[in-house]
N, C-alpha and C. Protein backbone atom coordinates (compact mmCIF):
# COMPACT_ATOMS: atom_id res chain seq x y z
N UNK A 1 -54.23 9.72 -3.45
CA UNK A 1 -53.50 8.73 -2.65
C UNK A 1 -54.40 7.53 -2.44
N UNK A 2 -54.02 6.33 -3.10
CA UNK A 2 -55.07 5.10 -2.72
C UNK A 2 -54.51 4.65 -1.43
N UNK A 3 -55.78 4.45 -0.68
CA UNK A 3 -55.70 3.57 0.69
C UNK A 3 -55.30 2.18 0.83
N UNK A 4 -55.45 2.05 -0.38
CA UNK A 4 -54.86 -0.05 0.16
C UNK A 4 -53.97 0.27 -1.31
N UNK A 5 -52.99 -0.59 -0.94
CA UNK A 5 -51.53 -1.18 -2.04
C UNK A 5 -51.61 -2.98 -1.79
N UNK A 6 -52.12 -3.20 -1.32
CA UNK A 6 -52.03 -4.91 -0.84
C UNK A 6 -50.31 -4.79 -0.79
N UNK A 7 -49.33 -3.64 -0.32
CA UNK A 7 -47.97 -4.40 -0.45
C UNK A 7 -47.67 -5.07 1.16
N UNK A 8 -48.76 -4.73 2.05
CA UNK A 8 -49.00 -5.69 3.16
C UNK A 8 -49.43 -6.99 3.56
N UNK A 9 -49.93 -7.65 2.70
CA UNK A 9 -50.65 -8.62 2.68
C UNK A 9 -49.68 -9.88 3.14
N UNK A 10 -48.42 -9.74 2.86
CA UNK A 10 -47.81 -10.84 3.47
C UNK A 10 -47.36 -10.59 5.32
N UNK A 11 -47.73 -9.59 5.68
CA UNK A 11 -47.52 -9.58 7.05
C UNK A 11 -46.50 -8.29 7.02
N UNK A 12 -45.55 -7.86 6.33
CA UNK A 12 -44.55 -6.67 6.37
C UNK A 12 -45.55 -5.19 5.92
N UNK A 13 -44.42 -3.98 6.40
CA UNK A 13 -45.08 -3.20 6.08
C UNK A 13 -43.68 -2.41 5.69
N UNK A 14 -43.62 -1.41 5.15
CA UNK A 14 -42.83 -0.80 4.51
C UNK A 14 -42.22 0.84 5.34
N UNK A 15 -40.63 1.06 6.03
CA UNK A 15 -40.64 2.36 6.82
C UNK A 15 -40.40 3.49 5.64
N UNK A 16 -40.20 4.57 6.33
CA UNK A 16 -40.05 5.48 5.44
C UNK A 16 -38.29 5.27 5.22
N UNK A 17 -38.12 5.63 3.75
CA UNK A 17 -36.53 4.88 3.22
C UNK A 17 -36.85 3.91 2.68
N UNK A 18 -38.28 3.34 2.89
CA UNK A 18 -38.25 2.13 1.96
C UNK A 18 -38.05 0.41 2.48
N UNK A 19 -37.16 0.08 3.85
CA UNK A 19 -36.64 -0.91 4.09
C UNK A 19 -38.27 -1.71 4.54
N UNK A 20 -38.43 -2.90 4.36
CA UNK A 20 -39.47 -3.27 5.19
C UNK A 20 -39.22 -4.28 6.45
N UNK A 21 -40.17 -4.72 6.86
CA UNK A 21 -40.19 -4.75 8.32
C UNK A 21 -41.81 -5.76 8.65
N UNK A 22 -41.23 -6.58 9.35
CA UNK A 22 -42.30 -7.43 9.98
C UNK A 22 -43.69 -6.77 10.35
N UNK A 23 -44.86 -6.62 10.42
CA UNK A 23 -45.38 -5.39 11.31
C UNK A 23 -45.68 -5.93 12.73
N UNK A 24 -44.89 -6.73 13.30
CA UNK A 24 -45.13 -6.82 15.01
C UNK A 24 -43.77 -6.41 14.78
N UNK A 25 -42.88 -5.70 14.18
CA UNK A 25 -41.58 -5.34 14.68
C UNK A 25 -42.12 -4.11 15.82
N UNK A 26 -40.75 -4.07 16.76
CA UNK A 26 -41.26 -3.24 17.85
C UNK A 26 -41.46 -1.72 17.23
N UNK A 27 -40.31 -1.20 16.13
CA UNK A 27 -40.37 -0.05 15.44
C UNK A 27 -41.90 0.31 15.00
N UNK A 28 -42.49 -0.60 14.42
CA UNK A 28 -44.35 -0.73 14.21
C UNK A 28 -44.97 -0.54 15.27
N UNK A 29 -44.96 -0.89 16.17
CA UNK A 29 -45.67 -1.09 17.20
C UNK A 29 -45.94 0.19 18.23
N UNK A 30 -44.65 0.63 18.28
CA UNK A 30 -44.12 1.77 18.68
C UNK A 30 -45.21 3.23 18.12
N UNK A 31 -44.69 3.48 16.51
CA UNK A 31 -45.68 4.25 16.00
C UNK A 31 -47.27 3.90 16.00
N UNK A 32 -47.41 2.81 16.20
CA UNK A 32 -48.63 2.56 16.24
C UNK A 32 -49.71 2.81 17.62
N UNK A 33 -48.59 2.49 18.05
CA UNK A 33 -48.91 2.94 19.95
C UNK A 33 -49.34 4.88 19.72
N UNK A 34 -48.55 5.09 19.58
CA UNK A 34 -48.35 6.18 19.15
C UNK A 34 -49.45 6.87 18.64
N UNK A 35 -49.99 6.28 17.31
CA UNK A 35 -51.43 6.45 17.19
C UNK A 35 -52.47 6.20 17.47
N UNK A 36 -52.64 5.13 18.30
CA UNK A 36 -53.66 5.15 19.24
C UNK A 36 -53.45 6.52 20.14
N UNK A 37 -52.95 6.75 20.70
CA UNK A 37 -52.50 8.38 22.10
C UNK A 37 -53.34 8.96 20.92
N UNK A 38 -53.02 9.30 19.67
CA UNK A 38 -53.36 10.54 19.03
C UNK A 38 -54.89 10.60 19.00
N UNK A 39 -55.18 9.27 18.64
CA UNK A 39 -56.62 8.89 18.97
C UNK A 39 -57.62 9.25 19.94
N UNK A 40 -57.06 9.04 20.87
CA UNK A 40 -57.42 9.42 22.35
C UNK A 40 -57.24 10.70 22.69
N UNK A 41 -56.33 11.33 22.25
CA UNK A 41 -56.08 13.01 22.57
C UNK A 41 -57.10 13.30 21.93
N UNK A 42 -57.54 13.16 20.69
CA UNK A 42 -58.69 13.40 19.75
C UNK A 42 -60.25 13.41 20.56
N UNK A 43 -60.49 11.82 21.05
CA UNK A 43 -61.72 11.73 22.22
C UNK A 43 -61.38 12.93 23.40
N UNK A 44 -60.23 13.20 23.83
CA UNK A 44 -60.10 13.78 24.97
C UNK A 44 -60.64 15.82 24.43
N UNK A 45 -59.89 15.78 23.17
CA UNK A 45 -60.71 17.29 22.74
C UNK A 45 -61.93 17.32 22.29
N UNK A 46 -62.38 16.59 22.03
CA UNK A 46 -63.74 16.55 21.66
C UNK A 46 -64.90 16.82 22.90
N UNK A 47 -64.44 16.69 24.19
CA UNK A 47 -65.26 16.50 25.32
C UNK A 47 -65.29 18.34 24.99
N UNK A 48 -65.96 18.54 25.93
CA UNK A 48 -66.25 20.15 26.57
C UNK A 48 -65.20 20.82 26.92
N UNK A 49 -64.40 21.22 26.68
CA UNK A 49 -62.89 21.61 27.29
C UNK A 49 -62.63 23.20 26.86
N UNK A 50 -62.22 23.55 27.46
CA UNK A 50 -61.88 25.32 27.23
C UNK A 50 -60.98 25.51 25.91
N UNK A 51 -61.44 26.47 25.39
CA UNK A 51 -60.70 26.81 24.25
C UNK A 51 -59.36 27.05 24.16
N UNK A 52 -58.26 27.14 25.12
CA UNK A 52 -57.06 27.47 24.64
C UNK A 52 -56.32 25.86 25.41
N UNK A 53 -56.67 25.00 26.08
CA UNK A 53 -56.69 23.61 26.03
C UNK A 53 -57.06 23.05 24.79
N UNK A 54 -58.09 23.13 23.90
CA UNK A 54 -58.38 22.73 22.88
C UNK A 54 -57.46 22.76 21.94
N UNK A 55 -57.10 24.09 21.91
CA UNK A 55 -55.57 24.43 20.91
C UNK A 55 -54.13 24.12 21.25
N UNK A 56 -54.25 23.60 22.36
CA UNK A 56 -53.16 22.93 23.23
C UNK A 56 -53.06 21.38 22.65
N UNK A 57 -54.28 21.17 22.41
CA UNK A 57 -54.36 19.49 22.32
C UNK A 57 -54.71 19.34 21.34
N UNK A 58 -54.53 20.43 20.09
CA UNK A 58 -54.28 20.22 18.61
C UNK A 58 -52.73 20.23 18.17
N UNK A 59 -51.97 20.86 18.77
CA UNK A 59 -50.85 20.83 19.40
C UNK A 59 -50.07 19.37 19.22
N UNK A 60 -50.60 19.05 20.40
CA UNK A 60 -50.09 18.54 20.85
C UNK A 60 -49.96 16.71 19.65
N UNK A 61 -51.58 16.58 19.27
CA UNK A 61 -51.55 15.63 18.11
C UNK A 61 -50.99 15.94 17.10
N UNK A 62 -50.28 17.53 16.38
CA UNK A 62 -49.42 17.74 15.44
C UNK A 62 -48.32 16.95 16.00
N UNK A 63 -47.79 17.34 16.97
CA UNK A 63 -46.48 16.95 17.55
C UNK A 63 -46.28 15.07 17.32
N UNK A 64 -47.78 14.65 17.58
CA UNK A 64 -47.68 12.65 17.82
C UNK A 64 -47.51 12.58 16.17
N UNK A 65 -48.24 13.26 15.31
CA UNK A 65 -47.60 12.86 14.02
C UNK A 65 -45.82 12.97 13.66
N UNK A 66 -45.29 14.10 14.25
CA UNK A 66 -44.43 14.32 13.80
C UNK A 66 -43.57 13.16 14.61
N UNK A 67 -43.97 12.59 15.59
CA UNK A 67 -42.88 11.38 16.89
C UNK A 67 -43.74 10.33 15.67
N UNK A 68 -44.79 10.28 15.09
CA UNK A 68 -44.92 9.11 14.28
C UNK A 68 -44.28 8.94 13.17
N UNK A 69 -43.99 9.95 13.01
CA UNK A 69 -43.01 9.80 11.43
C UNK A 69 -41.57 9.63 11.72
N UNK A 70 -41.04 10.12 12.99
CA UNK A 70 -39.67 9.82 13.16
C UNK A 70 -39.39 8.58 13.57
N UNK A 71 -40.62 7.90 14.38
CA UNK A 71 -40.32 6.24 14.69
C UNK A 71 -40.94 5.38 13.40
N UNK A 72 -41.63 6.17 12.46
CA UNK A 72 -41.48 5.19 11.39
C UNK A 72 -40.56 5.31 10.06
N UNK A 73 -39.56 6.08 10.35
CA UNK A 73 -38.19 5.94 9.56
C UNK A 73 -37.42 5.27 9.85
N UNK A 74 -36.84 4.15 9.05
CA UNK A 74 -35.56 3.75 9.33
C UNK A 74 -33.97 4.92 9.17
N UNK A 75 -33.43 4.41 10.38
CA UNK A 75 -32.54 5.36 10.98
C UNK A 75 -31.08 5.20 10.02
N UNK A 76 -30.68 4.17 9.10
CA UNK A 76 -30.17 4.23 8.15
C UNK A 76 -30.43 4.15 7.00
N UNK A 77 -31.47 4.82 6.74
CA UNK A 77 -32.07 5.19 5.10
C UNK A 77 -32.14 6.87 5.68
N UNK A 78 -32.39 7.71 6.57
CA UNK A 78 -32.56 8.65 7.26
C UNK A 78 -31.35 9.61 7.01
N UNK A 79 -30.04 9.32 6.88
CA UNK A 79 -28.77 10.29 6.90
C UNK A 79 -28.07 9.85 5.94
N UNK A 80 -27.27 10.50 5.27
CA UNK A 80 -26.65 10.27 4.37
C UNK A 80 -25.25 9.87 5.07
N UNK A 81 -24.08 9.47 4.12
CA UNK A 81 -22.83 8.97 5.14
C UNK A 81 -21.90 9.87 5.65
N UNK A 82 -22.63 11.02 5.17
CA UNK A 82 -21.97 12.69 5.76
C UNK A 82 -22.69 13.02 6.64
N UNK A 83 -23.24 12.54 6.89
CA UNK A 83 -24.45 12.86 7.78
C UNK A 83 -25.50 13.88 7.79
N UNK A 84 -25.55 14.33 6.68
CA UNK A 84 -26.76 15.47 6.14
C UNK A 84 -27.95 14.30 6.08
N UNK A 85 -29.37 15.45 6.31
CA UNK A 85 -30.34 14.33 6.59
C UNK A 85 -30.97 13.89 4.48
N UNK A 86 -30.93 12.98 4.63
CA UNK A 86 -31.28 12.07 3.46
C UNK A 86 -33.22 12.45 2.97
N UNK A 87 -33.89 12.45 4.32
CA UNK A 87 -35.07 12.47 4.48
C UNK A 87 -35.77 13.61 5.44
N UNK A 88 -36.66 14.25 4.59
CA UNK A 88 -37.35 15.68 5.68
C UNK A 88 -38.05 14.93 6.59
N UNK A 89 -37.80 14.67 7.40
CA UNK A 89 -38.85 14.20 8.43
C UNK A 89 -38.35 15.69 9.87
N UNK A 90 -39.70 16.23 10.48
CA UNK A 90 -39.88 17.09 11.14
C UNK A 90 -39.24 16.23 12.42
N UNK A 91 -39.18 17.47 13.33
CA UNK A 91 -38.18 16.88 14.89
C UNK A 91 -38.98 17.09 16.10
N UNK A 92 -39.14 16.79 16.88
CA UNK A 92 -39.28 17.53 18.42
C UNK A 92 -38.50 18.18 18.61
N UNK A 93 -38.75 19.76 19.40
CA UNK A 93 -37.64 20.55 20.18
C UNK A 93 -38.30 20.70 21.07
N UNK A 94 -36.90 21.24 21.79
CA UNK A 94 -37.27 22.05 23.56
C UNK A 94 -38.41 22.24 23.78
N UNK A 95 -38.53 23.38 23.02
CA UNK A 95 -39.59 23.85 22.54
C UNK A 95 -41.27 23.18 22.96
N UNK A 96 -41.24 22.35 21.69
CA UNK A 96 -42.06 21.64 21.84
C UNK A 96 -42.72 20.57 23.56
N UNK A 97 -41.67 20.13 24.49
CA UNK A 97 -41.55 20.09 25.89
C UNK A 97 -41.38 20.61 26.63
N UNK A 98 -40.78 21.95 26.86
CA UNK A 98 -41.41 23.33 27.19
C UNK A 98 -42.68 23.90 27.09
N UNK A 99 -43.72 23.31 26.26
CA UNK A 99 -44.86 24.01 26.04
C UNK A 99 -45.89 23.30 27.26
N UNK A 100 -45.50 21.43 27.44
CA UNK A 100 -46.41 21.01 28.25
C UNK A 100 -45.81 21.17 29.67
N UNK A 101 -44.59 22.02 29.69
CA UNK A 101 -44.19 21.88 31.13
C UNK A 101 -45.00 23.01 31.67
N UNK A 102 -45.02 24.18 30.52
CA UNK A 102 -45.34 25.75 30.84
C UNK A 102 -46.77 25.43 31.57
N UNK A 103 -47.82 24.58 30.36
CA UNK A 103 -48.62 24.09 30.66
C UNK A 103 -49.64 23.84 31.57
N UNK A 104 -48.45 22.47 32.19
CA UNK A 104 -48.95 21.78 33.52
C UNK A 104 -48.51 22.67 34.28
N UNK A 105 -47.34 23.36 34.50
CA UNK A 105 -47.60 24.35 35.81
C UNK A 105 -48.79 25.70 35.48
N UNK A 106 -49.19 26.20 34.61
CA UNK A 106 -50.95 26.90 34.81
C UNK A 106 -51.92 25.81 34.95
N UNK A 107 -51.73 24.89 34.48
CA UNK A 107 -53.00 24.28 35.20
C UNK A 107 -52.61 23.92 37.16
N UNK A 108 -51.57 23.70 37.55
CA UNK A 108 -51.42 23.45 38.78
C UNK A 108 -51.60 24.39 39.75
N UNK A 109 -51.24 26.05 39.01
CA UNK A 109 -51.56 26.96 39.93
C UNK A 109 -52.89 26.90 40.24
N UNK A 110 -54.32 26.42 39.70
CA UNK A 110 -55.32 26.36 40.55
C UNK A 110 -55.96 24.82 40.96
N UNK A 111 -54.95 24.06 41.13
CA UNK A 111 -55.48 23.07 41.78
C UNK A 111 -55.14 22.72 43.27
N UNK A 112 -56.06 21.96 43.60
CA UNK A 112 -55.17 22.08 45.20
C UNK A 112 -53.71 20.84 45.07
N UNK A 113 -53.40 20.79 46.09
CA UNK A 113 -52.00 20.24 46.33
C UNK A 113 -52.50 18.63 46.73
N UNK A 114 -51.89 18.05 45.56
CA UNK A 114 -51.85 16.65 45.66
C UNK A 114 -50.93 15.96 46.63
N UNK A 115 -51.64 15.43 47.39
CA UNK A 115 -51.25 14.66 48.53
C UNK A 115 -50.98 13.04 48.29
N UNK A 116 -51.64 12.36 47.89
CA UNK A 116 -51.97 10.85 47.44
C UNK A 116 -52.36 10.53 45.84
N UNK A 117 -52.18 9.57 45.22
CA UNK A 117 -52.73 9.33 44.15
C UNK A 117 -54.02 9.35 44.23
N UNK A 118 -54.26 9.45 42.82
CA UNK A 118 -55.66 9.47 42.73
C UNK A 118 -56.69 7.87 41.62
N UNK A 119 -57.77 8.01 41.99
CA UNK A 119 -58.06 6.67 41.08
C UNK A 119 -58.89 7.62 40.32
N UNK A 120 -58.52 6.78 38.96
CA UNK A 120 -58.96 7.35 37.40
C UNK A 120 -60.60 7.21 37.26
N UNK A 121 -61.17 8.15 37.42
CA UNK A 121 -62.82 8.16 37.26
C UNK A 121 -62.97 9.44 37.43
N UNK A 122 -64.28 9.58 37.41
CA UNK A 122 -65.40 10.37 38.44
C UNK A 122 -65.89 11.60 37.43
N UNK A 123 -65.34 11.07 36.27
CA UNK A 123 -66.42 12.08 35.08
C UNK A 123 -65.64 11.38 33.78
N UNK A 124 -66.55 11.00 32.94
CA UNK A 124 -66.01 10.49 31.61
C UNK A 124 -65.13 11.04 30.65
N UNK A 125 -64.80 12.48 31.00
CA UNK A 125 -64.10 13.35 30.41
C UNK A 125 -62.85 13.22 30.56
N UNK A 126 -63.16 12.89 32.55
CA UNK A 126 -61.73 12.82 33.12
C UNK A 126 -61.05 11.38 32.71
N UNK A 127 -61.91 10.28 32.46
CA UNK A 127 -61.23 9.03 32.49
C UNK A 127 -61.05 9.15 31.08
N UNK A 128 -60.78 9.67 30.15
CA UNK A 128 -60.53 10.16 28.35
C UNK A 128 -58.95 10.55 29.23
N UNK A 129 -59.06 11.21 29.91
CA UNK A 129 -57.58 11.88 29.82
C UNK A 129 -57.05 10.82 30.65
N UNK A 130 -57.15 9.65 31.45
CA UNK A 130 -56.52 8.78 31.99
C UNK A 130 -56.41 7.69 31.59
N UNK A 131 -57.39 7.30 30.26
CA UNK A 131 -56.67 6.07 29.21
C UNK A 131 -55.72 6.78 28.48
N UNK A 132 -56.09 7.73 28.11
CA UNK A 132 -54.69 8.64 27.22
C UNK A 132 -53.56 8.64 27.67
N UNK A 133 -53.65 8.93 28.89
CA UNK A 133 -51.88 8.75 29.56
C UNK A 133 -51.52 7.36 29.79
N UNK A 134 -52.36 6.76 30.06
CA UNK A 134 -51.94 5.21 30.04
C UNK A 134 -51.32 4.66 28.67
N UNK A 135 -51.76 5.04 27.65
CA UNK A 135 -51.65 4.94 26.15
C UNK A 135 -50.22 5.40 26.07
N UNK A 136 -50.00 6.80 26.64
CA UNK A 136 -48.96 7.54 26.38
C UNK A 136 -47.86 6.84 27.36
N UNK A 137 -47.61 6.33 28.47
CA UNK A 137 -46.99 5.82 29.13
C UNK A 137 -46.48 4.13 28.23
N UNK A 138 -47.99 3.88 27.68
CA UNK A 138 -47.18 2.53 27.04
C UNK A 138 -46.12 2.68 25.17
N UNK A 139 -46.58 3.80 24.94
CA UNK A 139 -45.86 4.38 23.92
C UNK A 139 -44.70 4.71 24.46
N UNK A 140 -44.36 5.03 25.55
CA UNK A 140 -43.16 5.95 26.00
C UNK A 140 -42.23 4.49 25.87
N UNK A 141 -42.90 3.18 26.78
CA UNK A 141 -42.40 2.25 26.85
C UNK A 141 -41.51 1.12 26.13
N UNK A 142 -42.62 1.51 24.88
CA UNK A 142 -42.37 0.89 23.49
C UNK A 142 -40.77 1.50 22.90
N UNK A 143 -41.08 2.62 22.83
CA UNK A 143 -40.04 3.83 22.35
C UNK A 143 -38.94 3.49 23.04
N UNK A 144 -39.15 3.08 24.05
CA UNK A 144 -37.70 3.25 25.16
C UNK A 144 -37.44 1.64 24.67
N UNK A 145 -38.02 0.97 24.50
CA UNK A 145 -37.36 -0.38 24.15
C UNK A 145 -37.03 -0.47 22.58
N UNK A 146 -37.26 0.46 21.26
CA UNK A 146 -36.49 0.41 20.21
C UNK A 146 -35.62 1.22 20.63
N UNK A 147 -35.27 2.48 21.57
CA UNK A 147 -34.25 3.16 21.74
C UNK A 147 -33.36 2.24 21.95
N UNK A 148 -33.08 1.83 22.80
CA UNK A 148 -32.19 0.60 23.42
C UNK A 148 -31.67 -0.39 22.26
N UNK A 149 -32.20 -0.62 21.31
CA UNK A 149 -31.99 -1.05 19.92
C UNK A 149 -31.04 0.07 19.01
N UNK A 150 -32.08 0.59 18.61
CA UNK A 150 -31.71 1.73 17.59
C UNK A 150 -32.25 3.14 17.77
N UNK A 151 -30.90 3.68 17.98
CA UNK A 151 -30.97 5.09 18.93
C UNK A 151 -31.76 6.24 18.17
N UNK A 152 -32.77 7.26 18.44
CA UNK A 152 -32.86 8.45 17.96
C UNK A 152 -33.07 9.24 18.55
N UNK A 153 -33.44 10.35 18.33
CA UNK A 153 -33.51 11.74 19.38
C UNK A 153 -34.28 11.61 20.35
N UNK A 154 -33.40 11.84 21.55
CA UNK A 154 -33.87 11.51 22.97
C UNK A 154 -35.07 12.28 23.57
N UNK A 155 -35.42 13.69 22.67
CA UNK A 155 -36.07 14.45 22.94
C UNK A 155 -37.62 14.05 22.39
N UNK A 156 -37.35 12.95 21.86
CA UNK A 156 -38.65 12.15 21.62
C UNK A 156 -39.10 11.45 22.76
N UNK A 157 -38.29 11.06 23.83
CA UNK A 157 -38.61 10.14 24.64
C UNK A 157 -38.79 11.32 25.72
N UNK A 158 -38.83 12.68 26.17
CA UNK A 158 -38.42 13.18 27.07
C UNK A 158 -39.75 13.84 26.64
N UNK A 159 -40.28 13.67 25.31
CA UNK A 159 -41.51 14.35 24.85
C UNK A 159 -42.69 13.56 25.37
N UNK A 160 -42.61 12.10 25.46
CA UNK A 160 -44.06 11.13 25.66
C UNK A 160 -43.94 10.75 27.17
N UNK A 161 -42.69 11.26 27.74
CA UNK A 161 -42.77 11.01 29.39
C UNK A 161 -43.45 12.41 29.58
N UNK A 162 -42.78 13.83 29.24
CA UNK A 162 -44.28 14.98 30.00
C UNK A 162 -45.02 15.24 29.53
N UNK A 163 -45.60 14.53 28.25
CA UNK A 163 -46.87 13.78 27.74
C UNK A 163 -47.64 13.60 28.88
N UNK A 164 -47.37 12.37 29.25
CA UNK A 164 -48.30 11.42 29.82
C UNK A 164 -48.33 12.54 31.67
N UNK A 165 -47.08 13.28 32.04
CA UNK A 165 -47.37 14.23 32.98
C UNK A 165 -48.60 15.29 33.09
N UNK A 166 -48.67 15.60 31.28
CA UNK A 166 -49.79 16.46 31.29
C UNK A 166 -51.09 16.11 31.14
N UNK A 167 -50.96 14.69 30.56
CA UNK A 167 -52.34 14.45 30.56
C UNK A 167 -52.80 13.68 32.06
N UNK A 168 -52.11 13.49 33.10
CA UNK A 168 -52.40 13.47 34.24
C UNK A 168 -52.74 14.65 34.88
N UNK A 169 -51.79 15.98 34.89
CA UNK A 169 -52.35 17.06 35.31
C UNK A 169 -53.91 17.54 34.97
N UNK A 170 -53.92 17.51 33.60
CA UNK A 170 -55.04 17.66 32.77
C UNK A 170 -56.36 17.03 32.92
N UNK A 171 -55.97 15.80 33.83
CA UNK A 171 -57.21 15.03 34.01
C UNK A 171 -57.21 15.61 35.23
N UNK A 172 -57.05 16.03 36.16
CA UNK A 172 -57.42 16.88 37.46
C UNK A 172 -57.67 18.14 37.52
N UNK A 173 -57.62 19.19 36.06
CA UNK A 173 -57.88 20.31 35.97
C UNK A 173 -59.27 20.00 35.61
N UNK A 174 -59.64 18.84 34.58
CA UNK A 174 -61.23 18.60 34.22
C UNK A 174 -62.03 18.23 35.72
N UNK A 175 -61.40 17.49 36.69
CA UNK A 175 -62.25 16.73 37.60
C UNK A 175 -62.34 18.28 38.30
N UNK A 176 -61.18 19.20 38.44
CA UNK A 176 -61.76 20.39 39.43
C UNK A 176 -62.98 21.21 38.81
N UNK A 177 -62.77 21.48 37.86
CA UNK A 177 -63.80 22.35 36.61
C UNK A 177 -65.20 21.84 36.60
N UNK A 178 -64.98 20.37 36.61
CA UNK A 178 -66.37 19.77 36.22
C UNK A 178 -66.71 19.56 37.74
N UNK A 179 -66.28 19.61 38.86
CA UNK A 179 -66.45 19.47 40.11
C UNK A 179 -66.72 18.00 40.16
N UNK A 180 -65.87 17.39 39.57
CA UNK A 180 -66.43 15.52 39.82
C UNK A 180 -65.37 15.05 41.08
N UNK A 181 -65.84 14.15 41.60
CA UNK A 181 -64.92 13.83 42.51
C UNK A 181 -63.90 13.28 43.03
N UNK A 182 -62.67 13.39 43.06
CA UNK A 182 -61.21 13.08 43.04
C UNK A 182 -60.98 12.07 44.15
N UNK A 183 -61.03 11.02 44.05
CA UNK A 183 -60.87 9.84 45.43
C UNK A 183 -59.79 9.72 45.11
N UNK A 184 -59.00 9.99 46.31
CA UNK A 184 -57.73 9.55 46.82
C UNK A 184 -57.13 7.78 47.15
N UNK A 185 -56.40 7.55 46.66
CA UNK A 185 -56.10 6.08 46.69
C UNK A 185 -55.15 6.09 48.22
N UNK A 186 -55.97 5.23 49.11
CA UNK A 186 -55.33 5.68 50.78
C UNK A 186 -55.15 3.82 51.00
N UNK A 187 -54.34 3.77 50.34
CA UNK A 187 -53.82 1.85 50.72
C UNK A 187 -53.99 1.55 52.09
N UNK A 188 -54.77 0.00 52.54
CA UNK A 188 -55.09 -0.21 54.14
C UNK A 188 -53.62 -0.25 54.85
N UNK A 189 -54.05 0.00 56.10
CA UNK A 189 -53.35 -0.46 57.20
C UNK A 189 -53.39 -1.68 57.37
N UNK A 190 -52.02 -2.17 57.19
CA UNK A 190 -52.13 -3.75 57.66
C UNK A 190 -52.16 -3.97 59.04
């Protein structure tokens, strides 16, 4: 597989089906968002993290490829006019958002009970998992604004919202573990 085609060079890039596409189209941008998160899930396993989290968050970057390949198909090169699918591209299921719900509730059974937000620090491990959800929150964003365009499985969008839930949980299971310290965001009294 060669890495460069120069068929980018004028600014387009090509979806799967073939159609091309500006690359600041939001559909680009979207998957691309997208891969940055995967990026970052990547920094975020790499830290010290328990082994069946680790395999959680290999997981979980299978899954951003597979939301990257469905936002980089065009959605009418994708089905045929019978509507059988035209193109194998893999799906999100239940399943797959079921796993981070199961998840975040074992990691919650040993944390204490969140009262206030919290501000993103207090171990470098932990702030890996709080650019990640930020990442994942602006992917969700992206997604939700080609949805609104051009519709696809909602269970993609229902996937990068308890995304970004778990990697919030996740960053408070590291701050309890690593015993770093969780400051509460307590807005003044006016």
């Amino acid at each position: 597989m060669k890495i460069y085609t120069k068929t980018g060079d004028k600014g387009t890039t090509a979806l799967f089906g073939g159609t091309r596409v500006p690359k600041h189209h939001i559909r680009i941008e979207s998957y691309g968002t997208v891969d940055e998160l995967n990026s970052y899930i990547g920094l975020v396993r790499d830290q010290k993290i328990d082994k069946p989290t680790h395999e959680v968050l290999i997981k979980i970057q299978d899954r951003l490829f597979t939301i990257g390949s469905m936002l980089a198909t065009d959605p009418e090169k994708a089905t045929l006019k019978s509507g059988k699918e035209r193109l194998n591209i893999p799906k999100i299921t239940v399943e797959d958002i079921e796993l981070l719900e199961k998840e975040m509730d074992k990691m919650n059974e040993s944390l204490p009970e969140m009262t206030h937000f919290v501000l993103p620090g207090g171990h470098q491990s932990v702030s890996f998992c709080h650019i990640a959800r930020c990442v994942c929150r602006r992917a969700e964003r992206m997604a939700t604004a080609l949805y609104e365009n051009e519709k696809f499985d909602e269970k993609l969008l229902q996937y990068l919202n308890r995304l970004s839930d778990y990697l919030f949980v996740l960053a408070r299971k590291l701050s309890h573990e690593l015993q770093a310290d969780e400051i509460k965001w307590i807005p003044p009294k006016s």
